[in-house]
PDB file of N, CA and C in Angstrom:
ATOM      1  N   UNK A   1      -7.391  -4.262  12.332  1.00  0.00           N
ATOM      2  CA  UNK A   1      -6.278  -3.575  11.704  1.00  0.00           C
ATOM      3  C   UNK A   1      -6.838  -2.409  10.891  1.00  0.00           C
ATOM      4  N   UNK A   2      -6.309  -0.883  10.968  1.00  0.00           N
ATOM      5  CA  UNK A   2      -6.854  -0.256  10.011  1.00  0.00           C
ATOM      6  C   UNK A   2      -6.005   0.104   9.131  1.00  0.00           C
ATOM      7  N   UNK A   3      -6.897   0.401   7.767  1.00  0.00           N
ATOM      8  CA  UNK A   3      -6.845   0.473   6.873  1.00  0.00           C
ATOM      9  C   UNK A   3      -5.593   1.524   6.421  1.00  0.00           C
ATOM     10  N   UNK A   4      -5.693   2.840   7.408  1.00  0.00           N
ATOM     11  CA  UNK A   4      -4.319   3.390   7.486  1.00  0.00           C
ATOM     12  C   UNK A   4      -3.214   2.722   7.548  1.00  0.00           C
ATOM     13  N   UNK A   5      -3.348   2.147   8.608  1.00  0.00           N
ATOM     14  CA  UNK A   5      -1.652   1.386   8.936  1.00  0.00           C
ATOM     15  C   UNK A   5      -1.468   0.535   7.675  1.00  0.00           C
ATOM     16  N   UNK A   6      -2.252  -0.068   7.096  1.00  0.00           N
ATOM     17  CA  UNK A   6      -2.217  -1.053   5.898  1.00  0.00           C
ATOM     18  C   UNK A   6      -1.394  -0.353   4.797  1.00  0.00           C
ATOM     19  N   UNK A   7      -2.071   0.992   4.420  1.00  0.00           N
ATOM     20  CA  UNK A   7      -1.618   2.262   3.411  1.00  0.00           C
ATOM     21  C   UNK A   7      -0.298   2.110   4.028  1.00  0.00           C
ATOM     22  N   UNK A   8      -0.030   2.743   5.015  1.00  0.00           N
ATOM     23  CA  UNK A   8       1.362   2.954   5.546  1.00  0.00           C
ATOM     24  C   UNK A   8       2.716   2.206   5.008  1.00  0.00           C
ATOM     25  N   UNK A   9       2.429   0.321   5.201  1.00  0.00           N
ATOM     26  CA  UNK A   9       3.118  -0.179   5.160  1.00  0.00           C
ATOM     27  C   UNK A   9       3.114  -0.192   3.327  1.00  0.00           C
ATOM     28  N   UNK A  10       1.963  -0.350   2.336  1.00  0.00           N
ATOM     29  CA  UNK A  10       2.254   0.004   1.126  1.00  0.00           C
ATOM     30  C   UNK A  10       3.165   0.812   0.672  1.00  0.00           C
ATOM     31  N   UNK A  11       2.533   2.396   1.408  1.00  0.00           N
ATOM     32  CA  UNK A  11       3.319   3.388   0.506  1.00  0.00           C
ATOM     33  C   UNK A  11       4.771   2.993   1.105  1.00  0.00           C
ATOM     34  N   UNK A  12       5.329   2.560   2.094  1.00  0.00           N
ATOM     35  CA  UNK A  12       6.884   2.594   2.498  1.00  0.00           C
ATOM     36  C   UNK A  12       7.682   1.517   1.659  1.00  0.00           C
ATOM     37  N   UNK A  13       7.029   0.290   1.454  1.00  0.00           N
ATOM     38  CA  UNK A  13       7.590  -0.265   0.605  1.00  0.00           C
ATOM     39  C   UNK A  13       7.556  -0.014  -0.718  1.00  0.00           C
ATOM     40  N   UNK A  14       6.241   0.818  -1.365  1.00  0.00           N
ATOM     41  CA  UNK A  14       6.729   1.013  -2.674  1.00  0.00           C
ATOM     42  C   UNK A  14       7.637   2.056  -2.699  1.00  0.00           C
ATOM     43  N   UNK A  15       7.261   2.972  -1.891  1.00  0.00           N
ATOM     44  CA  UNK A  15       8.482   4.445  -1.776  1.00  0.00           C
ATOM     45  C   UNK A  15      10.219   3.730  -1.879  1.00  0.00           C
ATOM     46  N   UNK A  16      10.499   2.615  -0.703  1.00  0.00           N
ATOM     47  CA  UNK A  16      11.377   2.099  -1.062  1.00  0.00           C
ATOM     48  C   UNK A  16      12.187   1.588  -2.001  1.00  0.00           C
ATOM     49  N   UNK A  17      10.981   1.240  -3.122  1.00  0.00           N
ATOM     50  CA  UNK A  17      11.657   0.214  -3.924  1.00  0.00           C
ATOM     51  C   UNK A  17      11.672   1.331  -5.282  1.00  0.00           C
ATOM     52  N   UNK A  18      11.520   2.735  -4.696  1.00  0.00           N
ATOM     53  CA  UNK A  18      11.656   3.699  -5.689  1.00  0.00           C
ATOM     54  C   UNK A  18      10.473   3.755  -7.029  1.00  0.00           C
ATOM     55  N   UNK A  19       9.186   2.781  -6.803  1.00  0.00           N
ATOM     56  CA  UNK A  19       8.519   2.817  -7.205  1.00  0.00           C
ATOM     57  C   UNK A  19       7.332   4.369  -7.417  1.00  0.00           C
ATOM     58  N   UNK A  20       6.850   4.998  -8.659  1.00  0.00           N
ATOM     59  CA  UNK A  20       5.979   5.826  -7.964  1.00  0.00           C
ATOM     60  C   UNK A  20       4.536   5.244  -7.671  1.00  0.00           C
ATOM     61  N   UNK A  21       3.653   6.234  -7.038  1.00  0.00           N
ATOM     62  CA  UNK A  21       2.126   6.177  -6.762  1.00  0.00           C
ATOM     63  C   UNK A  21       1.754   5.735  -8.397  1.00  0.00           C
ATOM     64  N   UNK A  22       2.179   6.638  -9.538  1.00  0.00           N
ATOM     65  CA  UNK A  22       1.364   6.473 -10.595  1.00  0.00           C
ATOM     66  C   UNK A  22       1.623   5.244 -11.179  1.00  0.00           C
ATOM     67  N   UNK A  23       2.612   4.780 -11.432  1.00  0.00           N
ATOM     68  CA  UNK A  23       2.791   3.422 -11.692  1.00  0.00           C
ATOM     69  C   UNK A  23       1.902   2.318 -11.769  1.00  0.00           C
ATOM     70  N   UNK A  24       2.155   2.728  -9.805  1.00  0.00           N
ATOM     71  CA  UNK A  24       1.292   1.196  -9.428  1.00  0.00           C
ATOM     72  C   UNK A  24      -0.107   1.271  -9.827  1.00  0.00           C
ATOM     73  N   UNK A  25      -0.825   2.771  -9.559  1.00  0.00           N
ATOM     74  CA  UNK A  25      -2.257   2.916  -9.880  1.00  0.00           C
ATOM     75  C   UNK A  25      -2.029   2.607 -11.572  1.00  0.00           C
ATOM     76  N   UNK A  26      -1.569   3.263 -12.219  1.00  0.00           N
ATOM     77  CA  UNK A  26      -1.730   1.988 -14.161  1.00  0.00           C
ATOM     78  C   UNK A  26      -1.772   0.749 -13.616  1.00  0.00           C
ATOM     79  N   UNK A  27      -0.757   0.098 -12.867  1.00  0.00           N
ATOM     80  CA  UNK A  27      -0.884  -1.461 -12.947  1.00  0.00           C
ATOM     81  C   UNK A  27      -1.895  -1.742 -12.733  1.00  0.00           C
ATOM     82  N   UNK A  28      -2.409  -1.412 -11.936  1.00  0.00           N
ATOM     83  CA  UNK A  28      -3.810  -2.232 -10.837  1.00  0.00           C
ATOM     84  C   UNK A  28      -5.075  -1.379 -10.982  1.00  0.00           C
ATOM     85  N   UNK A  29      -5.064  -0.923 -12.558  1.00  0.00           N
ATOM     86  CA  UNK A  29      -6.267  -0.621 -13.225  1.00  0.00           C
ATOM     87  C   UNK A  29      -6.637   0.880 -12.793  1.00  0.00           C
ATOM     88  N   UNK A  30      -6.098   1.864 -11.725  1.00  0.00           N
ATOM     89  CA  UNK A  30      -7.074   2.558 -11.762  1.00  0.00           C
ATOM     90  C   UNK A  30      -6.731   4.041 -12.608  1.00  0.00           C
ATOM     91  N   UNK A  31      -8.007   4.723 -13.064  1.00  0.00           N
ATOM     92  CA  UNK A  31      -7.727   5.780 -13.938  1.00  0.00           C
ATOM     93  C   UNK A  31      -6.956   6.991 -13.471  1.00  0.00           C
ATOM     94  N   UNK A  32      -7.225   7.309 -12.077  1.00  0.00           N
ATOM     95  CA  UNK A  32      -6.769   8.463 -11.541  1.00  0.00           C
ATOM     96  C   UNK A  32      -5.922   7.765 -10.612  1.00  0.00           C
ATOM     97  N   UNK A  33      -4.809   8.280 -10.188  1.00  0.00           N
ATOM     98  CA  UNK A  33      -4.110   8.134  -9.582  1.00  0.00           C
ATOM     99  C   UNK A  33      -4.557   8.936  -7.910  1.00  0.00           C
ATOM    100  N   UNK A  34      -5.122   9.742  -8.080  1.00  0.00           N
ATOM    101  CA  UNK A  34      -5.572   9.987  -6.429  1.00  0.00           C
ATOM    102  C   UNK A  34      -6.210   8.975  -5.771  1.00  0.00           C
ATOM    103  N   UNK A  35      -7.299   8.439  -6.600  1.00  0.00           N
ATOM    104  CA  UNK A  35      -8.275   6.971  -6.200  1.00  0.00           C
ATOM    105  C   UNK A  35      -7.108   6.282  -5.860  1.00  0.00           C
ATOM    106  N   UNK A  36      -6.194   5.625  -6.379  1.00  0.00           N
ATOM    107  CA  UNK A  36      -5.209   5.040  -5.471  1.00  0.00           C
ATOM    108  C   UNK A  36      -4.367   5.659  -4.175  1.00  0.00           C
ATOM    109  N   UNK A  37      -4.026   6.732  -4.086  1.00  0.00           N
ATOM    110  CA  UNK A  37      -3.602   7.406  -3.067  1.00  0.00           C
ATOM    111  C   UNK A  37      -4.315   7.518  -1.988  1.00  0.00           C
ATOM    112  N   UNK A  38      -5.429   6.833  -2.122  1.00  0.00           N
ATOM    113  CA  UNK A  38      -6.359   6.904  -1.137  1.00  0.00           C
ATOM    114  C   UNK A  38      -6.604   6.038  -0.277  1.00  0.00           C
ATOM    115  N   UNK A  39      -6.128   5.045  -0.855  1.00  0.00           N
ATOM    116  CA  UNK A  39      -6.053   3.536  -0.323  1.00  0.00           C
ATOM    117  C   UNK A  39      -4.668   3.438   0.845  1.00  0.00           C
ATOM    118  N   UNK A  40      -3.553   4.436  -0.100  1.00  0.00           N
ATOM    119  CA  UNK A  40      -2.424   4.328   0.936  1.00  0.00           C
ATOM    120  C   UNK A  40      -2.201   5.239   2.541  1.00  0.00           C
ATOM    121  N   UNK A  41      -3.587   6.169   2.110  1.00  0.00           N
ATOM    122  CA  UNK A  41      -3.770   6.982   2.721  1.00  0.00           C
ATOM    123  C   UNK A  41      -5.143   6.502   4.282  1.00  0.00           C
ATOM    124  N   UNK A  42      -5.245   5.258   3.293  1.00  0.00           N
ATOM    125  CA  UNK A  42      -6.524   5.224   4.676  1.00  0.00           C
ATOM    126  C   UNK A  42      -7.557   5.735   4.382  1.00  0.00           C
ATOM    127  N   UNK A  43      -8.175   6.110   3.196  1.00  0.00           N
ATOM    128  CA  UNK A  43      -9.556   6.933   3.281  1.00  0.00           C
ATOM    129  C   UNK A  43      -9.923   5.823   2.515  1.00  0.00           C
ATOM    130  N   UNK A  44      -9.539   4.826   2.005  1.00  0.00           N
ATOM    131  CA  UNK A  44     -10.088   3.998   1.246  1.00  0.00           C
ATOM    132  C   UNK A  44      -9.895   3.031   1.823  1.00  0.00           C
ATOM    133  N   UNK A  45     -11.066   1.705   1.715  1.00  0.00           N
ATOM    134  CA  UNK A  45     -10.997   0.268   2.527  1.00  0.00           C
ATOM    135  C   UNK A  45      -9.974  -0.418   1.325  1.00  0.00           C
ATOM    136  N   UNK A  46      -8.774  -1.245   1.367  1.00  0.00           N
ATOM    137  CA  UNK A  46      -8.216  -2.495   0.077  1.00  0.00           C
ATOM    138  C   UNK A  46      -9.223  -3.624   0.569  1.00  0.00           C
ATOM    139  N   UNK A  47      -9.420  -3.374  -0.755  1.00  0.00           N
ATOM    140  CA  UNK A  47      -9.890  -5.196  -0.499  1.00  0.00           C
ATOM    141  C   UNK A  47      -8.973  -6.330  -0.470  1.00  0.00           C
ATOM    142  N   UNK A  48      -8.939  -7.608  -0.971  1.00  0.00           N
ATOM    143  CA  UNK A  48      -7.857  -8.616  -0.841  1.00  0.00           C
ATOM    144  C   UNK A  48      -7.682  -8.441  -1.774  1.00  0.00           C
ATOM    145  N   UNK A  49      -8.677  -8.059  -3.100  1.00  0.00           N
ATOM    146  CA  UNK A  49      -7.785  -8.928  -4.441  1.00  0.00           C
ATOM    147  C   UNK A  49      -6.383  -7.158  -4.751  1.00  0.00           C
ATOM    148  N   UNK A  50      -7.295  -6.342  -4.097  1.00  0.00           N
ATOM    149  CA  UNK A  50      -6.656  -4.993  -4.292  1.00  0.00           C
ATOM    150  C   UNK A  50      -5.020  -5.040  -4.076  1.00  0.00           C
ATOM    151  N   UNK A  51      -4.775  -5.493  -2.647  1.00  0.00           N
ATOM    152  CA  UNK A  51      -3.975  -5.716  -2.000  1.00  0.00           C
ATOM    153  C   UNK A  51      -3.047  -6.836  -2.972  1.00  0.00           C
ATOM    154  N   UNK A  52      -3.598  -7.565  -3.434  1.00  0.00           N
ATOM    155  CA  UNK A  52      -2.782  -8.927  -4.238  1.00  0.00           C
ATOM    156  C   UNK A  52      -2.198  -8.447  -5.625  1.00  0.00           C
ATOM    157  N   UNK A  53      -2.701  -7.251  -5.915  1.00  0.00           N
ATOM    158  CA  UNK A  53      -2.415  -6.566  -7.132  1.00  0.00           C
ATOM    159  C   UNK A  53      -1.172  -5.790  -7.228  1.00  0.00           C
ATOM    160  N   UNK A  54      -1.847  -4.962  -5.724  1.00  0.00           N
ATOM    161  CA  UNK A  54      -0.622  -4.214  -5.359  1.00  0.00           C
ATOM    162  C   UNK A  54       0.814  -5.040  -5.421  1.00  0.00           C
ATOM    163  N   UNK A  55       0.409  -6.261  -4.198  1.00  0.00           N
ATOM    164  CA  UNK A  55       1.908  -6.981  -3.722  1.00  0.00           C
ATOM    165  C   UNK A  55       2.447  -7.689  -5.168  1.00  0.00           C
ATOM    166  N   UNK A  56       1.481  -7.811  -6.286  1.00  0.00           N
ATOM    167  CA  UNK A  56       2.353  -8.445  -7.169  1.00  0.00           C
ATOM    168  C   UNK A  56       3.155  -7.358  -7.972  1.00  0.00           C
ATOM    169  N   UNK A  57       2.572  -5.894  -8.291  1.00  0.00           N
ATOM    170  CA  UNK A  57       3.308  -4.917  -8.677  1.00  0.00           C
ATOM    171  C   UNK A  57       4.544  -4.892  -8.230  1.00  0.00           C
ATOM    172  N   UNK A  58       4.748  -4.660  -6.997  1.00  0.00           N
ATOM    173  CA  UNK A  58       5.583  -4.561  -5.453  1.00  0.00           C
ATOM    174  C   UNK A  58       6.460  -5.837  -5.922  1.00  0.00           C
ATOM    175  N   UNK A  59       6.159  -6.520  -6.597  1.00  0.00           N
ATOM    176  CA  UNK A  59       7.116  -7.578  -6.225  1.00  0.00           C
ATOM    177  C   UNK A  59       7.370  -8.445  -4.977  1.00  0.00           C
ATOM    178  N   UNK A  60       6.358  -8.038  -3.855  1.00  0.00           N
ATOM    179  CA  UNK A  60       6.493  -8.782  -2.574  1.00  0.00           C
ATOM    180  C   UNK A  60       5.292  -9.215  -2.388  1.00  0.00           C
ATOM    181  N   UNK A  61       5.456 -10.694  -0.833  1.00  0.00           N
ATOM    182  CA  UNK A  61       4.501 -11.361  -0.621  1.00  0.00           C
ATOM    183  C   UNK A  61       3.250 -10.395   0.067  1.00  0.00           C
ATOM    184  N   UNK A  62       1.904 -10.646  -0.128  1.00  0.00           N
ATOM    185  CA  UNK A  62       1.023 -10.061   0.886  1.00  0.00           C
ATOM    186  C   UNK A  62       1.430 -10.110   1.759  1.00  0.00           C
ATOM    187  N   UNK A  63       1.713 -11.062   2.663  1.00  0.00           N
ATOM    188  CA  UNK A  63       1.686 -10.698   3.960  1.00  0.00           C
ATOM    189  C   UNK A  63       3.052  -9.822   4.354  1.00  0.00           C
ATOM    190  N   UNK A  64       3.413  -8.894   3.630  1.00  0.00           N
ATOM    191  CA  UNK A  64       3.762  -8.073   4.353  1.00  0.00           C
ATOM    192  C   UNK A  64       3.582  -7.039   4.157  1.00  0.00           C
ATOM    193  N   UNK A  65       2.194  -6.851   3.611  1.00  0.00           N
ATOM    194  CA  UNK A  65       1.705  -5.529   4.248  1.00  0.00           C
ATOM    195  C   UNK A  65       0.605  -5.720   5.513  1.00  0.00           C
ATOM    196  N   UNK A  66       0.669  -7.050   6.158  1.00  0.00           N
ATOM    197  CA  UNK A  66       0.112  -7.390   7.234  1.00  0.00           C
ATOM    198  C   UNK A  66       1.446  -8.029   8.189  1.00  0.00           C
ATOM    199  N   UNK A  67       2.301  -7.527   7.926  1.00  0.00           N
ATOM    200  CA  UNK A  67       3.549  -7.824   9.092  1.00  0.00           C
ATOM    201  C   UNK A  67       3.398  -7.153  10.051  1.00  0.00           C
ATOM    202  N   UNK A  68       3.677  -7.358  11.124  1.00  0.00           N
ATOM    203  CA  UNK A  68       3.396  -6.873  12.501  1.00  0.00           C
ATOM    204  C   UNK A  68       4.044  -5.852  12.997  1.00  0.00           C
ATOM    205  N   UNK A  69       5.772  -6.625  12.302  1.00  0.00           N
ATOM    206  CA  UNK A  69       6.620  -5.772  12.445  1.00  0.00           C
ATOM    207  C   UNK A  69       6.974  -4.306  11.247  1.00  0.00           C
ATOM    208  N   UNK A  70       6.373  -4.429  10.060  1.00  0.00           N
ATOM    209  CA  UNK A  70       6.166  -3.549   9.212  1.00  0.00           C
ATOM    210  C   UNK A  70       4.913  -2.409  10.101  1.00  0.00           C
ATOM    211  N   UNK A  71       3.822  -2.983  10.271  1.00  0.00           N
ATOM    212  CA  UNK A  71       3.074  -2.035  10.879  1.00  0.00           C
ATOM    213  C   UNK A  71       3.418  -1.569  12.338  1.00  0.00           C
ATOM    214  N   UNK A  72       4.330  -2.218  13.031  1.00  0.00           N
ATOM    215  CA  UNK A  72       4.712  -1.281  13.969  1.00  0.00           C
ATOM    216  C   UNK A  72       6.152  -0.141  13.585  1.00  0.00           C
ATOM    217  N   UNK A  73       6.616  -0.426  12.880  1.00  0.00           N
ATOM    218  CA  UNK A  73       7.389   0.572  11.925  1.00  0.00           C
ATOM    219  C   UNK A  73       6.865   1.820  11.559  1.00  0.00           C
ATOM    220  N   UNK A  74       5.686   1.479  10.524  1.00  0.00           N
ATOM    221  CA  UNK A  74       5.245   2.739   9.817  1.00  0.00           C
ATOM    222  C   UNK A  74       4.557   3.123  10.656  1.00  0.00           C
ATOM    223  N   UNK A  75       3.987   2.946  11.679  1.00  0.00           N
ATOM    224  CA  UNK A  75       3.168   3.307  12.975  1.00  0.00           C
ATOM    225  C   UNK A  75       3.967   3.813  13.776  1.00  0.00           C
ATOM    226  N   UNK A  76       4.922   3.804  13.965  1.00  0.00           N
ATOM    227  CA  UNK A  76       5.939   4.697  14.985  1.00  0.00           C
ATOM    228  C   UNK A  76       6.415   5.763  13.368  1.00  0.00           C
ATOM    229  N   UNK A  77       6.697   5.765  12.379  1.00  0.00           N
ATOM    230  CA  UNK A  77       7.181   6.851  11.661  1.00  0.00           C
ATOM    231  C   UNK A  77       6.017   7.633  11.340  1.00  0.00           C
ATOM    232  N   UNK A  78       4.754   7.303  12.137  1.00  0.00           N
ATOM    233  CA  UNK A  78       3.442   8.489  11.432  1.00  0.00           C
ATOM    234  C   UNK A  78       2.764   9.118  12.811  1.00  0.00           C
ATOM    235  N   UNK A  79       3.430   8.404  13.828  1.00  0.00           N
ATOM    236  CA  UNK A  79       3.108   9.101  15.719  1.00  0.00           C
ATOM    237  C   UNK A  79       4.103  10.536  15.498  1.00  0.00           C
TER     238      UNK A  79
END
């Protein structure tokens, strides 16, 4: 799975939930907010606990930013 499509399904659900980028990067520690944009972007690997930080910000379970059907979503809205 890469790390893009992973970003993908992040940024759509936080975009959704009207959340911004800067937000979540305060929550989940980081200083600059690009260093997080980077992660949603694919230039950066998440790790798990990264990812667990995120989904608790998010308010949703991990696994759905490993849904199948989420990543074939944001994968057809970035073709």
């Amino acid at each position: 799975m890469k790390n893009a499509q992973i970003g993908n399904v992040i940024r759509s659900i936080r975009k959704s939930k009207g959340i911004t980028a800067t937000f979540v990067a305060q929550k989940i520690g980081y200083k600059s907010v690009s260093s997080y944009t980077r992660l949603e972007k694919g230039q950066t690997a998440i790790t798990l606990n990264q990812a667990k930080k995120i989904a608790d910000t998010l308010k949703v379970d991990i696994n759905e930013f490993f849904n199948e059907k989420n990543l074939l979503e944001t994968s057809n809205k970035t073709a």
